[in-house]
Structure formats: C-alpha cells, structure tokens
C-alpha atoms as a PDB file:
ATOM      1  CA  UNK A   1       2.958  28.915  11.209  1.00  0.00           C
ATOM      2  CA  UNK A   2       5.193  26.211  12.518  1.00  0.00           C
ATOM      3  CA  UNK A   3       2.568  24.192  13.753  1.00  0.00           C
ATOM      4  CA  UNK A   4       1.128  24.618   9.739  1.00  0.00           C
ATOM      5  CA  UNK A   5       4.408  23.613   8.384  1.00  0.00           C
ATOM      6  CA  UNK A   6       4.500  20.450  10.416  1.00  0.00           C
ATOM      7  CA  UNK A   7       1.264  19.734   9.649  1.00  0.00           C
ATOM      8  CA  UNK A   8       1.455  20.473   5.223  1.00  0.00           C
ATOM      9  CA  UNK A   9       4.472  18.047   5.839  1.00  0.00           C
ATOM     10  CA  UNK A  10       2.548  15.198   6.811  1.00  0.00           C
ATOM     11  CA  UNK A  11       0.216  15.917   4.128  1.00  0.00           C
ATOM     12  CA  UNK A  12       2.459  15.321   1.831  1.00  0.00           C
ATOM     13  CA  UNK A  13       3.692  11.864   3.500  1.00  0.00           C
ATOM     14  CA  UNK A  14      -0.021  11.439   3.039  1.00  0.00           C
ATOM     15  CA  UNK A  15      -0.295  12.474  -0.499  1.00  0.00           C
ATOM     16  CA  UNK A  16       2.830  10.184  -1.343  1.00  0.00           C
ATOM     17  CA  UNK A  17       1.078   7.515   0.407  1.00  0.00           C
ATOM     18  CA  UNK A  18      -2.419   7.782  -1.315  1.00  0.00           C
ATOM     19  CA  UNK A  19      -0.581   8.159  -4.728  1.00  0.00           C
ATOM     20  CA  UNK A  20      -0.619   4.261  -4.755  1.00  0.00           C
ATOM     21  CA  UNK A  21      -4.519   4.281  -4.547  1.00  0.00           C
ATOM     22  CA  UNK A  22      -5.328   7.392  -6.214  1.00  0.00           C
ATOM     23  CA  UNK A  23      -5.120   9.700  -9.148  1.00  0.00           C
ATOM     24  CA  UNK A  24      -3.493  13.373  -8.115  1.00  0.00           C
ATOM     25  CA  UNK A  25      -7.084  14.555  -8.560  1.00  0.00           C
ATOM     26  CA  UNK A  26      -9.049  12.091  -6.486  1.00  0.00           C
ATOM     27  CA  UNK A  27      -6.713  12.831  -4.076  1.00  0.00           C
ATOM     28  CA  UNK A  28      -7.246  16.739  -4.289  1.00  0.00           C
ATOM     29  CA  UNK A  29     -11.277  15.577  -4.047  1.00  0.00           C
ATOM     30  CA  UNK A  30     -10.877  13.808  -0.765  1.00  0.00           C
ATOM     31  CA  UNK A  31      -8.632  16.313   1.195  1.00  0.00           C
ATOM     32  CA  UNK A  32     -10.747  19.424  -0.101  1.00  0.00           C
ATOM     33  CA  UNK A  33     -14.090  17.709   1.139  1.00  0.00           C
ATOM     34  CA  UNK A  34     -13.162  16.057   4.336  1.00  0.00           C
ATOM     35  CA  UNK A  35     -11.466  19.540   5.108  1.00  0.00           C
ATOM     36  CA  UNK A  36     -15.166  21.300   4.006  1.00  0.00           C
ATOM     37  CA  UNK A  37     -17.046  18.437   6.284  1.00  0.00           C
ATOM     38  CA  UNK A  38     -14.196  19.333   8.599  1.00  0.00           C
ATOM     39  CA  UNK A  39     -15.074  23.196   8.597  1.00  0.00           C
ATOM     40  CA  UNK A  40     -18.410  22.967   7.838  1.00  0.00           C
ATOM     41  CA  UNK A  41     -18.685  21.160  11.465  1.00  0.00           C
ATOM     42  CA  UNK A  42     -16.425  23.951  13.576  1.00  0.00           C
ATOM     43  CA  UNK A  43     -18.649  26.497  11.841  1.00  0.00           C
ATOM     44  CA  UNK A  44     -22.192  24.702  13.412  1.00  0.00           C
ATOM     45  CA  UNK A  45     -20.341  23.988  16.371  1.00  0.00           C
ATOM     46  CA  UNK A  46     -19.365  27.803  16.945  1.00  0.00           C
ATOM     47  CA  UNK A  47     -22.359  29.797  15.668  1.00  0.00           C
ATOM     48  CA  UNK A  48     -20.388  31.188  12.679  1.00  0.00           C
ATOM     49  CA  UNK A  49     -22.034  32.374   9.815  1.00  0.00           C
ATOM     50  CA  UNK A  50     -20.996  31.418   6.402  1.00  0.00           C
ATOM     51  CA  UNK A  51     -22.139  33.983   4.630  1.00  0.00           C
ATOM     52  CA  UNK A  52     -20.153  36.411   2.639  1.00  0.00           C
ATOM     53  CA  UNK A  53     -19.889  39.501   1.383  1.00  0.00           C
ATOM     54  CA  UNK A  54     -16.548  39.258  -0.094  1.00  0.00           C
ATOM     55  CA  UNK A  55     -17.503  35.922  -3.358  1.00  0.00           C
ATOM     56  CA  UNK A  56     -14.948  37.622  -5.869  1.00  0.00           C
ATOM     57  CA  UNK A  57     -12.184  37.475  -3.406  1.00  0.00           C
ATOM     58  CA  UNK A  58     -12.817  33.328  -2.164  1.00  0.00           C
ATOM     59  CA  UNK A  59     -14.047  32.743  -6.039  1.00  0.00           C
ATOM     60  CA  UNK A  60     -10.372  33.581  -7.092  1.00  0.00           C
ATOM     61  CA  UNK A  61      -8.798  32.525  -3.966  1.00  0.00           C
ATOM     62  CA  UNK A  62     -10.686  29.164  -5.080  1.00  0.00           C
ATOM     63  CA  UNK A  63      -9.807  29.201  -8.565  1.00  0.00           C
ATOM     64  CA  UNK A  64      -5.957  29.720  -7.794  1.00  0.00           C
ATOM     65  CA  UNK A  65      -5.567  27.651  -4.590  1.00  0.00           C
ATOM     66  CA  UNK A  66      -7.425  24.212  -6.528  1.00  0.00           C
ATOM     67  CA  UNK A  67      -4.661  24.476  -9.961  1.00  0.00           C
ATOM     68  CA  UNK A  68      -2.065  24.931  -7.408  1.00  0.00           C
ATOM     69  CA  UNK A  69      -3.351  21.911  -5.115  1.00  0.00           C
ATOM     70  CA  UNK A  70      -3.914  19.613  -8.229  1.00  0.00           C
ATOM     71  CA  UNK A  71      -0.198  20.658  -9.654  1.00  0.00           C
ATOM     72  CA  UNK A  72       1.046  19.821  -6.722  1.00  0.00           C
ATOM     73  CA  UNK A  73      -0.560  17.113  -5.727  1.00  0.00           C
ATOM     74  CA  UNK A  74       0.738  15.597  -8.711  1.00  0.00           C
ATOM     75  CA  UNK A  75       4.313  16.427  -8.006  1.00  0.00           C
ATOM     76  CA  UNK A  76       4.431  15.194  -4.809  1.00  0.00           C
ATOM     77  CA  UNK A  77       3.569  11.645  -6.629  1.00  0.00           C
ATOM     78  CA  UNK A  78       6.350  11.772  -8.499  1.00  0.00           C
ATOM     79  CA  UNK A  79       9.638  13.797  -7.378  1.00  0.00           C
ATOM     80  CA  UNK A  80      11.037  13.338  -3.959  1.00  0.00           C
ATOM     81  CA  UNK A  81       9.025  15.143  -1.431  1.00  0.00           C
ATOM     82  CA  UNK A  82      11.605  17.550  -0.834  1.00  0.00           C
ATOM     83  CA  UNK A  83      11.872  18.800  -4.187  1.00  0.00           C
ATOM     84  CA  UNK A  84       8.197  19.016  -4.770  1.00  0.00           C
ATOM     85  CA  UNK A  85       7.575  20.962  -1.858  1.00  0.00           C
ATOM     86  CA  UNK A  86      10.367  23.237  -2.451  1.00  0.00           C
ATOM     87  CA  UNK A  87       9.148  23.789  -6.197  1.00  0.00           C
ATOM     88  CA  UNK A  88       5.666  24.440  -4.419  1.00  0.00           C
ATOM     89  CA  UNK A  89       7.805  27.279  -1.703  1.00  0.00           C
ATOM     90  CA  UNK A  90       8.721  29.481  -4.828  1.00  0.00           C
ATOM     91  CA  UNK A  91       5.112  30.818  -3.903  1.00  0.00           C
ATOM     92  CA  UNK A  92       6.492  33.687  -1.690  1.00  0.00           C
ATOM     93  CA  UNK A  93       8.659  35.346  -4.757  1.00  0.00           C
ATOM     94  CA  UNK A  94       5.517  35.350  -6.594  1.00  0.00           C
ATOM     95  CA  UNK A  95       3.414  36.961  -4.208  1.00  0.00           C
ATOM     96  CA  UNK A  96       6.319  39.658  -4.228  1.00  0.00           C
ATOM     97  CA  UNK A  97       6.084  40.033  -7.731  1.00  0.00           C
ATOM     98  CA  UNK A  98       2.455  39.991  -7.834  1.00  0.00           C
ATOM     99  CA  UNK A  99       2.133  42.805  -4.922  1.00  0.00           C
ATOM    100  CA  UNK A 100       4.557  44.788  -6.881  1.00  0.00           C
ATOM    101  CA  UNK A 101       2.555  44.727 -10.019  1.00  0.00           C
ATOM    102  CA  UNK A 102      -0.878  45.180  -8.168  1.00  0.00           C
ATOM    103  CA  UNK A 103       0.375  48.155  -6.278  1.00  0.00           C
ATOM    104  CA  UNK A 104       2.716  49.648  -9.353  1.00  0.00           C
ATOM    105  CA  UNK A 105       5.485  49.740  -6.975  1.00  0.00           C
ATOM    106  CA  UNK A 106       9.116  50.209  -8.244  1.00  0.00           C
ATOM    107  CA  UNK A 107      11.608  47.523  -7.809  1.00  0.00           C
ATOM    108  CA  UNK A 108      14.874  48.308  -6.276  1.00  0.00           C
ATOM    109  CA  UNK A 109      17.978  46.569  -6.554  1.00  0.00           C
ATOM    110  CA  UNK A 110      18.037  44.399  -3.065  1.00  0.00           C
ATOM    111  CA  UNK A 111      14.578  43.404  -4.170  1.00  0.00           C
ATOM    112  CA  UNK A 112      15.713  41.862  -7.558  1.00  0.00           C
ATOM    113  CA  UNK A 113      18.921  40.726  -5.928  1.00  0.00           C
ATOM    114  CA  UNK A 114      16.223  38.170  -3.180  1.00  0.00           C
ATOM    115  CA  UNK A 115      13.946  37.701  -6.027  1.00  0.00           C
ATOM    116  CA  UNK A 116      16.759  36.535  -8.398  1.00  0.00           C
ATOM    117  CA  UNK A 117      18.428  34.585  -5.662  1.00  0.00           C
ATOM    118  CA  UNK A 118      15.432  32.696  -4.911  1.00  0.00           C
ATOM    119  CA  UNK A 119      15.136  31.824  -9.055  1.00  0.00           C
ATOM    120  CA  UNK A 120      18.785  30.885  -9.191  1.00  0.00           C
ATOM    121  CA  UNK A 121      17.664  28.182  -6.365  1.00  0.00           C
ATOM    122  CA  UNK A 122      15.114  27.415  -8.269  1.00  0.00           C
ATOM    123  CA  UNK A 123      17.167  26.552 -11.903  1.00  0.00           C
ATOM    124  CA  UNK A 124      20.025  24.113  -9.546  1.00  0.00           C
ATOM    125  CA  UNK A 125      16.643  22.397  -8.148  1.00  0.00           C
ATOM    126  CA  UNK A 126      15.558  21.678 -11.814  1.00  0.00           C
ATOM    127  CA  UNK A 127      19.056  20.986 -13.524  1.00  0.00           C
ATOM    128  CA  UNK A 128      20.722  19.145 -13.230  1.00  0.00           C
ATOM    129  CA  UNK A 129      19.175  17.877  -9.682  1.00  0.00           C
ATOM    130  CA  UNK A 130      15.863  16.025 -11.715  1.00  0.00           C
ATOM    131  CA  UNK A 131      16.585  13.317 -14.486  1.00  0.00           C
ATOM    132  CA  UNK A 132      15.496  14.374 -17.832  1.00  0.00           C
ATOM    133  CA  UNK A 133      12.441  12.563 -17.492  1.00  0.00           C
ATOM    134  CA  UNK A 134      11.214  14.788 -14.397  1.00  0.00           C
ATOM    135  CA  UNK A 135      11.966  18.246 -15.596  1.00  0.00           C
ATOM    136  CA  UNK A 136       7.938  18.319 -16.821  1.00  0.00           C
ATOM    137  CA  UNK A 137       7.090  17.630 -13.452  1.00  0.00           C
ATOM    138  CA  UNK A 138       9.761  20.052 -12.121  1.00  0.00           C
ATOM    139  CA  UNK A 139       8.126  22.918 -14.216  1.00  0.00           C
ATOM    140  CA  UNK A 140       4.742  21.700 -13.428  1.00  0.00           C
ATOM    141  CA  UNK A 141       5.469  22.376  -9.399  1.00  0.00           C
ATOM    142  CA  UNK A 142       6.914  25.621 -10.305  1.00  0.00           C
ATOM    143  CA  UNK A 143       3.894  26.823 -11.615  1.00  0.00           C
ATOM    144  CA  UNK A 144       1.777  25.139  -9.150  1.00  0.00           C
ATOM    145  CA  UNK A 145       3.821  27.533  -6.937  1.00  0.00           C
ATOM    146  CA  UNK A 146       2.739  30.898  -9.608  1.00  0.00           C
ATOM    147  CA  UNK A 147      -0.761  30.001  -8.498  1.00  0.00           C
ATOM    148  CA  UNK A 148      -0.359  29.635  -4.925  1.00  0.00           C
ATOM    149  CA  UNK A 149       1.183  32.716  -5.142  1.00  0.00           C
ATOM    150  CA  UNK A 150      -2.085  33.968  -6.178  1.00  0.00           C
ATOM    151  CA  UNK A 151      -3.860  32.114  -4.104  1.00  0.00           C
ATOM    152  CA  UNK A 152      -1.909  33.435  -1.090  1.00  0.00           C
ATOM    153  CA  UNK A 153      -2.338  37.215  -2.085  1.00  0.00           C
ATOM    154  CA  UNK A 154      -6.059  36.324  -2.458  1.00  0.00           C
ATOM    155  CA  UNK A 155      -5.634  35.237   1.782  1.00  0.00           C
ATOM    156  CA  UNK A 156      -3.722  38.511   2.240  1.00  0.00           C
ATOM    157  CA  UNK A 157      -6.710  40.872   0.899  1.00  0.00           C
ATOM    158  CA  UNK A 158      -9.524  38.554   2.312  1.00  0.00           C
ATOM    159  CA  UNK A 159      -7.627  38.626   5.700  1.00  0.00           C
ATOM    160  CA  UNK A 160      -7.677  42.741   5.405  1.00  0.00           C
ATOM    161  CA  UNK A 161     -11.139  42.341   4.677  1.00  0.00           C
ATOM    162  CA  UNK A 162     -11.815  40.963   7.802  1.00  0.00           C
ATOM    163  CA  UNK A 163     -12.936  37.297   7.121  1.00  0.00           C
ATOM    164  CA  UNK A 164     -12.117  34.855   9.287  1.00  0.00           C
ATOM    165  CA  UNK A 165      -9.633  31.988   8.785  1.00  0.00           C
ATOM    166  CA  UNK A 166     -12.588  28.939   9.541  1.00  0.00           C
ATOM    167  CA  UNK A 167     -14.926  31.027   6.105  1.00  0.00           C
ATOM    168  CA  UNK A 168     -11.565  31.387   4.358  1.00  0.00           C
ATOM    169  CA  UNK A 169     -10.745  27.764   4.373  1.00  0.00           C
ATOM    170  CA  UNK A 170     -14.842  27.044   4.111  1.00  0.00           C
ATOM    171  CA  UNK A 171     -15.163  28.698   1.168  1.00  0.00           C
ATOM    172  CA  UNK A 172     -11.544  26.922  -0.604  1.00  0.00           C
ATOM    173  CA  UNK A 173     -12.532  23.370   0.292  1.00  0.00           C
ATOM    174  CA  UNK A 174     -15.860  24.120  -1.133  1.00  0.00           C
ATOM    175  CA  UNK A 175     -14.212  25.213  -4.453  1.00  0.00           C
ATOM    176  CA  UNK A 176     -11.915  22.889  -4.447  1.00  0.00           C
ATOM    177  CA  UNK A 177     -14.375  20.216  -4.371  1.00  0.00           C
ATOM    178  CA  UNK A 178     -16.419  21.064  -6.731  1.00  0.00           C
ATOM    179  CA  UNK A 179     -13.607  21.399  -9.622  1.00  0.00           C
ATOM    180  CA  UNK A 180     -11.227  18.550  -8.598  1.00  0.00           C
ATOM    181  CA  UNK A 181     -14.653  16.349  -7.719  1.00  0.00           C
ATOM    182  CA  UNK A 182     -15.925  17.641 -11.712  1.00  0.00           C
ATOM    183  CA  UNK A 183     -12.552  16.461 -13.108  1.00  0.00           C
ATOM    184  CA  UNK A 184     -12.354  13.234 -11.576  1.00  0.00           C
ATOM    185  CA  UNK A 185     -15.891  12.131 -12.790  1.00  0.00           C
ATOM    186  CA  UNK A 186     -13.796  12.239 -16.338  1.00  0.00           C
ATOM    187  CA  UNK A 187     -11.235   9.737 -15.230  1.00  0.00           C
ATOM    188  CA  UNK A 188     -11.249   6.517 -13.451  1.00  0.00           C
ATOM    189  CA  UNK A 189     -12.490   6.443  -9.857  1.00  0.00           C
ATOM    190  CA  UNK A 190     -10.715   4.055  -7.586  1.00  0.00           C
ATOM    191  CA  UNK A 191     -12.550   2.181  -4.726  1.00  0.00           C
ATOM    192  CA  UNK A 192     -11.713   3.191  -1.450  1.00  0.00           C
ATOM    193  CA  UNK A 193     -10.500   0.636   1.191  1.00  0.00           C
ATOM    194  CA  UNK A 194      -9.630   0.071   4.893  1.00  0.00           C
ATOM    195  CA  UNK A 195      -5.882   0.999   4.463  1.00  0.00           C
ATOM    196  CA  UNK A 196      -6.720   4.205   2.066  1.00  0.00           C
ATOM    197  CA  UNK A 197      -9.777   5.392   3.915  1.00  0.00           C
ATOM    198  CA  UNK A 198      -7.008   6.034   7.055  1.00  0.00           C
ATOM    199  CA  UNK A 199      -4.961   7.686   4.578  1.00  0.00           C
ATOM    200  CA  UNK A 200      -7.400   9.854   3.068  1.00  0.00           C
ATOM    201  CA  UNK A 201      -8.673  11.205   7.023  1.00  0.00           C
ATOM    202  CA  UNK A 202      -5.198  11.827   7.484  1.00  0.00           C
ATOM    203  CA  UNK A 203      -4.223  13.697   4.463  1.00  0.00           C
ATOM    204  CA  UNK A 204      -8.402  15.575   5.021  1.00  0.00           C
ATOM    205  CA  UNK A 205      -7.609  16.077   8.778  1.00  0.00           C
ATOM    206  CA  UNK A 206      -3.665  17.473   8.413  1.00  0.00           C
ATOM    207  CA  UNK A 207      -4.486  19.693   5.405  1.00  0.00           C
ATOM    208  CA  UNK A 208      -7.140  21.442   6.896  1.00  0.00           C
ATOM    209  CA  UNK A 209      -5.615  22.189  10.164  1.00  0.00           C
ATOM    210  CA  UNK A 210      -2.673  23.369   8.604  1.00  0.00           C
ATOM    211  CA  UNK A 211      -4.727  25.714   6.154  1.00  0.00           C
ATOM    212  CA  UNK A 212      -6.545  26.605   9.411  1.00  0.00           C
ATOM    213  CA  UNK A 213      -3.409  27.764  10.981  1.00  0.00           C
ATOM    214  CA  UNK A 214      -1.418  28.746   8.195  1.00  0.00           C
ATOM    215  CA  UNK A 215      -4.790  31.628   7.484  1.00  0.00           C
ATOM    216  CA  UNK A 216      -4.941  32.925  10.728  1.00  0.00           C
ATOM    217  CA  UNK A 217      -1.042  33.275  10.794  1.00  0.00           C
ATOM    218  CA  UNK A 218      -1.143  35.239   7.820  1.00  0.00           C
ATOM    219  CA  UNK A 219      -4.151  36.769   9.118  1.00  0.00           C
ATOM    220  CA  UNK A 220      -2.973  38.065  12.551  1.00  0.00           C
ATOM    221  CA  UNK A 221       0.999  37.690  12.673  1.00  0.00           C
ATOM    222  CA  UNK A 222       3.518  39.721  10.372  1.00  0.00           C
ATOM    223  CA  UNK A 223       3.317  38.935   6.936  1.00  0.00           C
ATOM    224  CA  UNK A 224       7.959  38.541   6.556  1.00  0.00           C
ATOM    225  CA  UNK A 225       8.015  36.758   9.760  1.00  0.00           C
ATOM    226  CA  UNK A 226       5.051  34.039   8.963  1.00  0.00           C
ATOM    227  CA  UNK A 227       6.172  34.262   5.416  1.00  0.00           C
ATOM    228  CA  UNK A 228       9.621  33.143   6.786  1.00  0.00           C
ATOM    229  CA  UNK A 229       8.173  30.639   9.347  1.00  0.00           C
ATOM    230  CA  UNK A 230       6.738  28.624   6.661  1.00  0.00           C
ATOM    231  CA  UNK A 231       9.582  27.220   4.570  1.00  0.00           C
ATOM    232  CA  UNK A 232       9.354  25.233   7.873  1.00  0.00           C
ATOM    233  CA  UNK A 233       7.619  22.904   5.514  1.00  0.00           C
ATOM    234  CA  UNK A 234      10.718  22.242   3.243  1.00  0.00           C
ATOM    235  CA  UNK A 235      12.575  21.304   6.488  1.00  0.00           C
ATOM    236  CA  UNK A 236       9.789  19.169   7.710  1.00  0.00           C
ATOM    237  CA  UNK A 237       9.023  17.444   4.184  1.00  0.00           C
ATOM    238  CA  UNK A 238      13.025  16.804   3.215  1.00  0.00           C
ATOM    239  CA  UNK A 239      13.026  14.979   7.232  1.00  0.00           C
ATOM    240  CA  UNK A 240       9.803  12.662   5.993  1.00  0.00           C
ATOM    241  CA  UNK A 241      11.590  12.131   2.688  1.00  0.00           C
ATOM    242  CA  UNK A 242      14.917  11.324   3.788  1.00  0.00           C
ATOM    243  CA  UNK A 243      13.422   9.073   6.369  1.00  0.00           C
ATOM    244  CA  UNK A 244      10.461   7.218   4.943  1.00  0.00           C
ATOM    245  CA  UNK A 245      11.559   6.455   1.743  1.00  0.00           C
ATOM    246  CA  UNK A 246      15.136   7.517   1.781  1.00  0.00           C
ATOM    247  CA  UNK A 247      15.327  10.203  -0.571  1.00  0.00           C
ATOM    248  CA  UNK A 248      18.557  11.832  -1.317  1.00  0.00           C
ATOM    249  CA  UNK A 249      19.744  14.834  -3.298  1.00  0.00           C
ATOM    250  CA  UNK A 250      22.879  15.883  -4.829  1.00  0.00           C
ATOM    251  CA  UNK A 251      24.615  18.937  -3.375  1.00  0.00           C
ATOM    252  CA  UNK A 252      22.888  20.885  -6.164  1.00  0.00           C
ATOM    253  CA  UNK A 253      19.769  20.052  -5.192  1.00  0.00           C
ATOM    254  CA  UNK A 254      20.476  20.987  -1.394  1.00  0.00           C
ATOM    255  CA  UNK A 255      21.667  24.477  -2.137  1.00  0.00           C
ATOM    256  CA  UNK A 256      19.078  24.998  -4.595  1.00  0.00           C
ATOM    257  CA  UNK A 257      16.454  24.589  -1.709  1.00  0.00           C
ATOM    258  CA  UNK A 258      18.732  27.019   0.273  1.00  0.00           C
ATOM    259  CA  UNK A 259      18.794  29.513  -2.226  1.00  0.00           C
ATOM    260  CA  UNK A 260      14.925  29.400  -2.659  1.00  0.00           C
ATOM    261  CA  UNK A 261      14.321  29.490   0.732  1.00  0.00           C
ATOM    262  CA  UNK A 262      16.923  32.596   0.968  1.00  0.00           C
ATOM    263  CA  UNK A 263      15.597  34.631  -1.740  1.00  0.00           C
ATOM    264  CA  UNK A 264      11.761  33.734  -0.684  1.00  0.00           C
ATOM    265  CA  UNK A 265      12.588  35.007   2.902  1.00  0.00           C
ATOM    266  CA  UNK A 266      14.327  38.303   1.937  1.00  0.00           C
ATOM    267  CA  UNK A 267      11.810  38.794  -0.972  1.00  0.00           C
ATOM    268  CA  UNK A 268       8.941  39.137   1.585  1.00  0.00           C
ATOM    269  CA  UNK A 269      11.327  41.607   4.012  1.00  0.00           C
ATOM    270  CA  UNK A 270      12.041  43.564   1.164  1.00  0.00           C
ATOM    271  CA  UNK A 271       8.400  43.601  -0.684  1.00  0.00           C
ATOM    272  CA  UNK A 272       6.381  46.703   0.073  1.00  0.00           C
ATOM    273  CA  UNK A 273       4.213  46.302   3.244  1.00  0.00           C
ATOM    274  CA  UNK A 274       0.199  47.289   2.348  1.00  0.00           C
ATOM    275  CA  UNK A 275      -2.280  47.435   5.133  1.00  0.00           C
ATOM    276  CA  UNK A 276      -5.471  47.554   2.428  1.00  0.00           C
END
C-alpha cells in the first residue's frame, strides 16, 4: 500500500502536468487505456484468463471508480494537489458508512465520533482554506471521494469473491475507457505531442501499478491497516505540491487534512469487519 501511495502521487504530478494539454476527461481516456494495454499484456504474458463470473460486481466497480476518476481528475487541475487528493481520501468514511448501511449494522458512539472527525476535517479543508471561486471544485472532489467509496467496497466484495487484482484492474480500465473515451468524442480532442505522449505513459504506467498494488493490498492485507497505509498518498501528493509548484496552505487547511486523515483511519478500525 505504500508502494501504491507513492505511486497515485506521481499520478497526480502527472495529471497536473497533462492538465496543460488535456481536458480532465482525455486525460481519464489515456490513463484508463494505457493501464488496460498495460494489463491486458501481464494477463497474455501469464496465462490468466479474463473471464468472469462476477460482471455485476466490475460493472459497478466500473461505473463508480470512472465518476470518481473523472471528478477527480478534474480537481487535481485546479486546487493544489494536496487538497484535491485529500478531498479524494474522504473515500474511507464512506466506505464505513456504506458497509454500515449494506450490513444494517448499528452505529456506536466512537464510530460517529471518527466519522464526524474525519467531516469536521473535511469543512476546515473547504472553508475557509479554498477561495470562493474553488468551493465548486472543493465539493466536486468530495463527491468524487462518495464514489470511490463505492468503488472501493465494490474491490472489497470482488476481492472476497476471489478475483484477482490483474482482472480487477482489467475489467476498470476497460470501463473506464469506454465512458471517459464516449465523453470525450463530445468535446474537443487535443493532439498529442512528444512532451505529452511522456506524460501520458507516465500518468498510464503509475496509475496502473498503483491500482495493481493498491487491489492486491486490499485483497490480501488487513482491510484498517491498508486502509491506514494509504493516506500515504496525502503525504506523498502535499511533498510533490509543496515542491514542484510550491503550494502552500493555511494552518486550516493543514489540520483539516489531519483531521480527515484521523477520522478516515479510526473509521476503518472501528467499522464492522465482514469476511463475505
């Protein structure tokens, strides 16, 4: 999971970088196929088979993991990377909430105290850290982090199910494609040059390894511990922001990421553990 975090950091450098070529959805395109050439090519290589028996379960994961991608995407373009990714990290106190609702569990109080704790991060990180003008975008990454909330339960139950991280991530890039490549046939479609042909391999490349690893953490490690190991990613994505482009936040913003990060962690220690 710490190897993923690195690695969904320098996507994000990536993303940031492509922004100047690219539309937010173009840019979803290009990472979600190279990563499904990427796949597609360990699969041959290792005599997998891509067949599946579970569609509903990658159909959803799909469906959930390509909103949250193209939300996302977009923030990344135009908050500071830290924030964006952080906005993107609520994703763990949604999957709480969600696994409480699927299962009908009852909350108890420790539970609402992380969950709330995480949300209070979550309202500094918004006001006042982002200028008027970027509290659309601010809301926008918190629900790109709803639906990777989904998207992450959706790994969860396919992971029970036995599937294997290589179809998991097969079966998302293909998705992905074909709904961000649909939507950017109604927009403008920038040329692709020498200088953002390197980007897009190494946004394609660092995505997919990191979804690679970030699966078959979630897939074969504890689900609070790799839960925990990846708001790596904030740390990794505020270190790219502060020194690529210099980004700072207020003190508000700062302890809003440590409050998210807080309540996300003791959310998933506290959540209900379910072994089907």
């Amino acid at each position: 999971m710490l190897a993923a975090g690195f690695l969904f950091g320098c996507m994000g450098v990536f993303v940031k970088l492509g922004a100047h070529y690219f539309s937010n959805i173009e840019l979803v395109f290009y990472r979600s196929f190279i990563g499904l050439l990427m796949v597609y090519a360990l699969i041959r290589q290792q005599g997998g088979a891509i067949a599946t028996a579970h569609w509903g379960g990658h159909l959803w994961r799909g469906i959930s993991g390509s909103i949250a991608l193209m939300l996302f995407f977009y923030c990344i373009t135009v908050l500071p990377l830290a924030t964006a990714v952080s906005l993107n990290y609520t994703s763990p106190l949604f999957l709480t909430l969600l696994t409480m609702l699927v299962f009908k569990e009852r909350f108890h109080a420790p539970l609402v105290f992380a969950i709330a704790l995480g949300f209070a991060g979550m309202v500094l990180l918004l006001h006042p850290t982002l200028e008027r003008d970027q509290i659309i975008p601010g809301l926008l990454g918190l629900i790109s982090g709803f639906f990777a909330g989904i998207a992450m339960l959706n790994v969860r139950q396919l992971g029970l199910q036995g599937e294997p991280e290589w179809r998991v991530v097969f079966y998302f890039s293909l998705i992905a494609s074909l709904i961000s490549g649909s939507a950017m046939l109604l927009g403008t479609i920038h040329p692709v040059s020498a200088p953002s042909l390197l980007i897009l391999i190494g946004l394609g490349s660092s995505a997919t390894l990191a979804q690679l690893a970030m699966t078959r953490a979630y897939r074969t490690g504890r689900t609070q511990v790799v839960g925990s190991l990846s708001y790596s990613t904030v740390v990794f994505a505020s270190l790219f922001g502060i020194i690529l482009w210099g980004e700072a936040l207020p003190l508000t913003g700062w302890l809003g990421m440590a409050l998210i990060i807080t309540g996300g962690m003791l959310s998933l220690k506290l959540a209900p553990k379910h072994d089907a």
